[in-house]
PDB file of N, CA and C in Angstrom:
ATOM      1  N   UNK A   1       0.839  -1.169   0.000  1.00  0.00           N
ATOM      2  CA  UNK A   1       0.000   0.000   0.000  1.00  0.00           C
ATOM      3  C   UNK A   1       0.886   1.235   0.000  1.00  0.00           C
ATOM      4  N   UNK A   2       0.729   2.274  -0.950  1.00  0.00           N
ATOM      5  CA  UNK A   2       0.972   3.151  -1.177  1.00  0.00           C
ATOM      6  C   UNK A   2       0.408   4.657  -0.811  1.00  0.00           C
ATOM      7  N   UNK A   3       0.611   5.418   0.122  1.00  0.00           N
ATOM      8  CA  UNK A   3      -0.509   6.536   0.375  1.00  0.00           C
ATOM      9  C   UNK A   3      -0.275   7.098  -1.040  1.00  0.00           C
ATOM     10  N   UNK A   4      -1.700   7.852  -1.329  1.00  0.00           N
ATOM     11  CA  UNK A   4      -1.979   8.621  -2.093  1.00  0.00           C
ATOM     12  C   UNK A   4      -1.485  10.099  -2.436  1.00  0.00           C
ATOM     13  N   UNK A   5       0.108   9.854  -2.370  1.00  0.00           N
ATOM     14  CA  UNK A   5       1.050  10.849  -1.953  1.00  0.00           C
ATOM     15  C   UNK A   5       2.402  10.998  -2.859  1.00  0.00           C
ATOM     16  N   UNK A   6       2.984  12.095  -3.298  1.00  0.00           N
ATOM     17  CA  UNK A   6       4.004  12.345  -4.088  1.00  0.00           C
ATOM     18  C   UNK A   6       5.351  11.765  -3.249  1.00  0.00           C
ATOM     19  N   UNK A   7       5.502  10.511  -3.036  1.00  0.00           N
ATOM     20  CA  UNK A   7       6.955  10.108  -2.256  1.00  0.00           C
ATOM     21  C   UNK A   7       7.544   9.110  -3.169  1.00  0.00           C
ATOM     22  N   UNK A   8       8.801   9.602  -3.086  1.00  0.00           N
ATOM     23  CA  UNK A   8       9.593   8.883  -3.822  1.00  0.00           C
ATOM     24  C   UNK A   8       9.597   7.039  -3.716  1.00  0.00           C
ATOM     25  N   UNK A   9      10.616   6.611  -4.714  1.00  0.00           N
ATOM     26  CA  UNK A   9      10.569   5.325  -4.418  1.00  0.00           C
ATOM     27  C   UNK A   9      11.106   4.318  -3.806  1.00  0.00           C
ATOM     28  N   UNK A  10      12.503   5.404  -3.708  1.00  0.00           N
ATOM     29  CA  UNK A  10      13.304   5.215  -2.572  1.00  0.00           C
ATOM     30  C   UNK A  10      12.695   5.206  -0.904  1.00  0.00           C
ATOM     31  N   UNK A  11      12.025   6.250  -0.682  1.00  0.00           N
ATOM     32  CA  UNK A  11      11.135   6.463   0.433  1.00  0.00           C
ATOM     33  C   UNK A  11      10.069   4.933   0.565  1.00  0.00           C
ATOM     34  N   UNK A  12       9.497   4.464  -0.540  1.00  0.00           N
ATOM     35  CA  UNK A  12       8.626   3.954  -0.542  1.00  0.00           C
ATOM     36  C   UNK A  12       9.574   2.527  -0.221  1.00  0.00           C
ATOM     37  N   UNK A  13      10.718   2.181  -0.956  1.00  0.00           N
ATOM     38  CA  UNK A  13      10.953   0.939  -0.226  1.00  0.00           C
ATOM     39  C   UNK A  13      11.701   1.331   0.684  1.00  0.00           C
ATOM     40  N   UNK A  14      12.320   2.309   1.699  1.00  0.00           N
ATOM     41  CA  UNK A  14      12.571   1.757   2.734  1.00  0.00           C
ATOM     42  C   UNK A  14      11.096   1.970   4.325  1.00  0.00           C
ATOM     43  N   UNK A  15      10.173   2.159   3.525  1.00  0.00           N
ATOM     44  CA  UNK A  15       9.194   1.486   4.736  1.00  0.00           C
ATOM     45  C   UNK A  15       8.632   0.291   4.043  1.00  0.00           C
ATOM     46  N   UNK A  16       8.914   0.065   2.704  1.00  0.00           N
ATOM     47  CA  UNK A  16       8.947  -1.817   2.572  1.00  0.00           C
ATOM     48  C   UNK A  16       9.880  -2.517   3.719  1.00  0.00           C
ATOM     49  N   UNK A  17      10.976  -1.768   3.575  1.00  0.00           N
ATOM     50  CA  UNK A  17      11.854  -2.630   3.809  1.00  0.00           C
ATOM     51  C   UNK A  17      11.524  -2.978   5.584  1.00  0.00           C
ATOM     52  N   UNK A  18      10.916  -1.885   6.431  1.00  0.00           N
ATOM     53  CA  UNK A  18      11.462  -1.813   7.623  1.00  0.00           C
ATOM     54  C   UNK A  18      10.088  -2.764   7.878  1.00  0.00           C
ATOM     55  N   UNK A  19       9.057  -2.692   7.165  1.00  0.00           N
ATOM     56  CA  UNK A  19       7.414  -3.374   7.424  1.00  0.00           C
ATOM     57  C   UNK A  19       8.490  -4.918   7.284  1.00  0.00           C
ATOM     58  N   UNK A  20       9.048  -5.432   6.310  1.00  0.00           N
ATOM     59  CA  UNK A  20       9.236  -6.869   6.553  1.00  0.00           C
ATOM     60  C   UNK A  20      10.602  -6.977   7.805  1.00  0.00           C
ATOM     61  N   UNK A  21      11.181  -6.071   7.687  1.00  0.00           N
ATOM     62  CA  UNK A  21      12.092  -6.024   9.070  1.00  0.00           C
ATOM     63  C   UNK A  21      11.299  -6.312  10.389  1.00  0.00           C
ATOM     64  N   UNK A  22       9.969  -5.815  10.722  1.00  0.00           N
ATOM     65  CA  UNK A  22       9.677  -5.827  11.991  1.00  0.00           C
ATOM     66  C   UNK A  22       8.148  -6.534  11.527  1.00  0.00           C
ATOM     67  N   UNK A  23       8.335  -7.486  10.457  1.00  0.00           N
ATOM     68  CA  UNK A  23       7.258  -8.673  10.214  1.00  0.00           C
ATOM     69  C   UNK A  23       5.822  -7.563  10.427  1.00  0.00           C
ATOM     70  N   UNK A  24       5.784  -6.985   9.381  1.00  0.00           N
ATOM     71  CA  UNK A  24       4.425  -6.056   9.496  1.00  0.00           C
ATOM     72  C   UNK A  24       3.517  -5.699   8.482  1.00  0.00           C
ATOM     73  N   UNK A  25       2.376  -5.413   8.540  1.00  0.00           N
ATOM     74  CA  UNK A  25       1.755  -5.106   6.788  1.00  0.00           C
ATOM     75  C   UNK A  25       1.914  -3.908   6.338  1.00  0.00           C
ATOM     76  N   UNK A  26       2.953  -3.832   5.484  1.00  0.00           N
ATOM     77  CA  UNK A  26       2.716  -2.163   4.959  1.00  0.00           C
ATOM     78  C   UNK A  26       1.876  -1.262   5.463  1.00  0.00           C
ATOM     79  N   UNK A  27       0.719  -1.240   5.321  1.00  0.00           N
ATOM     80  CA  UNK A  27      -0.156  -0.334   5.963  1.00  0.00           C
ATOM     81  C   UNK A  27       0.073   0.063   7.438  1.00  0.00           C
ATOM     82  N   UNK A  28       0.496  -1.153   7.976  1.00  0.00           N
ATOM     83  CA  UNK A  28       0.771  -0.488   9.086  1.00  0.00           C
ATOM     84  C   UNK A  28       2.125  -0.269   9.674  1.00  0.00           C
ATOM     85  N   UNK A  29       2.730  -0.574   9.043  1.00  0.00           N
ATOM     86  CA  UNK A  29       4.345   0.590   8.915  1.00  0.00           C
ATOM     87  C   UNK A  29       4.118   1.858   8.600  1.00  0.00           C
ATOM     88  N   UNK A  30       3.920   2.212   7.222  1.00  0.00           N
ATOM     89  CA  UNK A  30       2.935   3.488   7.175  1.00  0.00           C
ATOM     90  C   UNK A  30       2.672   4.420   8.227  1.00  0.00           C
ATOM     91  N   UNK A  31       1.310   3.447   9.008  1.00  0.00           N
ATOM     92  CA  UNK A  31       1.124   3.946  10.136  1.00  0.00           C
ATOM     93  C   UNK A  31       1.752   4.638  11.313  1.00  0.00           C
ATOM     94  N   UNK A  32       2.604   3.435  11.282  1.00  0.00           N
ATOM     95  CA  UNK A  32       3.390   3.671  12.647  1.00  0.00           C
ATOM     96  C   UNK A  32       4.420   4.997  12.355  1.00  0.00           C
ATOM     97  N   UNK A  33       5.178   4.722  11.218  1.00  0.00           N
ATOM     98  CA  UNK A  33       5.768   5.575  10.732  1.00  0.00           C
ATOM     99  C   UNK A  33       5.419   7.289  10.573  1.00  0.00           C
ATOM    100  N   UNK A  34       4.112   7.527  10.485  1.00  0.00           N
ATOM    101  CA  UNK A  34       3.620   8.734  10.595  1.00  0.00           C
ATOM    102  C   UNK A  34       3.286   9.335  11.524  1.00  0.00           C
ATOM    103  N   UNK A  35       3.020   8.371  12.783  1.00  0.00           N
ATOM    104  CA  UNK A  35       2.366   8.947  13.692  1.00  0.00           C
ATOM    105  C   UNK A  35       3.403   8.931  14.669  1.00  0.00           C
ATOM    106  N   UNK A  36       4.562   8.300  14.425  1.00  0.00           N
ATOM    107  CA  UNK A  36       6.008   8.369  15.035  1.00  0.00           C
ATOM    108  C   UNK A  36       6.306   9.735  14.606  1.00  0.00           C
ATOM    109  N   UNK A  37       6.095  10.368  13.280  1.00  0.00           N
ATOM    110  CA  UNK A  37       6.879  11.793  12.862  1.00  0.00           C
ATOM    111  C   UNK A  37       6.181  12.387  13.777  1.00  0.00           C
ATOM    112  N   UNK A  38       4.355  12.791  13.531  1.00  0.00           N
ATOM    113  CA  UNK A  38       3.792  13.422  14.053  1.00  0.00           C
ATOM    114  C   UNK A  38       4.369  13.691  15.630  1.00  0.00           C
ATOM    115  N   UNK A  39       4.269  12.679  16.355  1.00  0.00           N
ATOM    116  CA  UNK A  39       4.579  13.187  17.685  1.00  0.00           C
ATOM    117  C   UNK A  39       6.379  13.684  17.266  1.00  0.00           C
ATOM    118  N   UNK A  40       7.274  13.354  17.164  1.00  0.00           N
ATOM    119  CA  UNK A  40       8.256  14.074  16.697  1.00  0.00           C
ATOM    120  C   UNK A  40       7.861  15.763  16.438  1.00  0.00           C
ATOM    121  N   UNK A  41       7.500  16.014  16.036  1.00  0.00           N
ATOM    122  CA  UNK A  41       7.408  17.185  15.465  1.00  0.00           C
ATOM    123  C   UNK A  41       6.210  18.171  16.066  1.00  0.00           C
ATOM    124  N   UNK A  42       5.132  17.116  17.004  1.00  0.00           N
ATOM    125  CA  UNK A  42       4.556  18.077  17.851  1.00  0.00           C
ATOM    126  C   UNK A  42       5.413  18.236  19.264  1.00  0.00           C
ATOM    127  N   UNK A  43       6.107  17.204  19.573  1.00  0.00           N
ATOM    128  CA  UNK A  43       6.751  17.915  20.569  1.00  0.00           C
ATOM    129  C   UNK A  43       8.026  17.303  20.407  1.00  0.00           C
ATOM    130  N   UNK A  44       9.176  18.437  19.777  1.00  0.00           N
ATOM    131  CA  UNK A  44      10.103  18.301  19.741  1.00  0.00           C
ATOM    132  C   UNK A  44      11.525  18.106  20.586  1.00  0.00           C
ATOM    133  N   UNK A  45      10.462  18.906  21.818  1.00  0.00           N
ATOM    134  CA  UNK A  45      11.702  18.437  23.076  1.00  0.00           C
ATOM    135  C   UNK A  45      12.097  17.638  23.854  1.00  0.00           C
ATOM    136  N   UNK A  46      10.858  16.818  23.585  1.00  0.00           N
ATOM    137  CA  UNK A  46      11.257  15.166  24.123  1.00  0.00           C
ATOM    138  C   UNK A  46      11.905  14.298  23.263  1.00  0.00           C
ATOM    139  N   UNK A  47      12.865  14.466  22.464  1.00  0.00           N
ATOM    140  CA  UNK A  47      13.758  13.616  21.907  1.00  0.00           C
ATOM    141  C   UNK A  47      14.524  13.309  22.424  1.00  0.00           C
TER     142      UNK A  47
END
């Protein structure tokens, strides 16, 4: 699964890559992956 989004393809396989790294369905690498930035970036000082 692909979001409906201008990202490269490089981008696109390495959350292939990390979904079969941590045995997962695309979609929800994706997931995780975004909502990992999101909090990143809403609060930046807890890194």
């Amino acid at each position: 699964m692909r979001p409906n989004i201008d990202i490269s393809h490089t981008l696109n396989g390495r959350v292939k890559d990390y979904a079969e790294q941590q045995d997962m369905p695309l979609e929800a690498a994706y997931r995780e992956i975004i909502e990992a930035g999101l909090e990143a970036v809403e609060h930046p000082d807890e890194q």
